[in-house]
Protein backbone atom coordinates (compact mmCIF):
# COMPACT_ATOMS: atom_id res chain seq x y z
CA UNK A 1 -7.06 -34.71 5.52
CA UNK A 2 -8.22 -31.86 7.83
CA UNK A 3 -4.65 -29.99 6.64
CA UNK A 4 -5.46 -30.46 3.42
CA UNK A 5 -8.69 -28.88 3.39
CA UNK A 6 -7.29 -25.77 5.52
CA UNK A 7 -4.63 -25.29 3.33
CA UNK A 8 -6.64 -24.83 0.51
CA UNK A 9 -9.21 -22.81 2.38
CA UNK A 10 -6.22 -20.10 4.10
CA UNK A 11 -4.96 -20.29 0.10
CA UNK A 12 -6.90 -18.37 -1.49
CA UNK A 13 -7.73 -15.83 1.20
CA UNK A 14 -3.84 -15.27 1.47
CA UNK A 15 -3.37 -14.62 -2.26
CA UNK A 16 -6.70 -11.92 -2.16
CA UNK A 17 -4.94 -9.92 0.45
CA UNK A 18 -1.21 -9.96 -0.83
CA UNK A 19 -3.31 -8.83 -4.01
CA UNK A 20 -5.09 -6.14 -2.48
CA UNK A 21 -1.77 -5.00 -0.42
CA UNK A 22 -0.03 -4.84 -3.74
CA UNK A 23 -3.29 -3.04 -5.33
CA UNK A 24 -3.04 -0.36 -2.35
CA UNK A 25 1.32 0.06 -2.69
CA UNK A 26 0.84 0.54 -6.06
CA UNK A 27 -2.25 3.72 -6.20
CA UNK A 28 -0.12 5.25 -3.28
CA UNK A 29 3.40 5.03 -5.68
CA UNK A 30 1.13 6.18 -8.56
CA UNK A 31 -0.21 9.08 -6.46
CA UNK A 32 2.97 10.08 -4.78
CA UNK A 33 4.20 9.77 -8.36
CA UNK A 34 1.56 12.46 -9.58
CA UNK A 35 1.40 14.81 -6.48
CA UNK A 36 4.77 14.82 -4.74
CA UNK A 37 5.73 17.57 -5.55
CA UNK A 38 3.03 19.71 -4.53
CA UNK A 39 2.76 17.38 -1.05
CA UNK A 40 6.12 18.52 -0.35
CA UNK A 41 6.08 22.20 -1.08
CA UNK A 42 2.44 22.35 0.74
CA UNK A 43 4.81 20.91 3.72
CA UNK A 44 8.00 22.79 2.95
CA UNK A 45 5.65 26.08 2.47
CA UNK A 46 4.09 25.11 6.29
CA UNK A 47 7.64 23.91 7.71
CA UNK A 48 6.70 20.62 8.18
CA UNK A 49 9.16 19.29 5.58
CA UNK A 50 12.24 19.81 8.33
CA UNK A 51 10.21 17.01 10.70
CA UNK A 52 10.58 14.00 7.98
C-alpha cells in the first residue's frame, strides 16, 4: 500500500509542474511572438545576430 500512497502523492506534484512548464513555454512563444522582431534587429543592429 506504501506505492499506492506515493503514487498519488508524486501525482499531483508532477501534473503542477508540467503545468507550470507549459504556463512558462507558452508567455515566452507569446512574447517572442510580440517582440521578435525588435529582439532581433536590437541584435542584428549590435552584430550579435551573426553568433545564433
Amino acid at each position: 500500500m506504501d506505492k499506492t500512497a506515493r503514487r498519488y502523492t508524486l501525482l499531483p506534484a508532477a501534473l503542477i509542474a508540467v503545468g507550470l512548464g507549459v504556463m512558462a513555454a507558452t508567455a515566452a512563444f507569446a512574447g517572442w511572438l510580440e517582440h521578435g522582431s525588435a529582439i532581433f534587429l536590437a541584435m542584428a543592429e549590435s552584430g550579435l545576430s551573426w553568433c545564433f
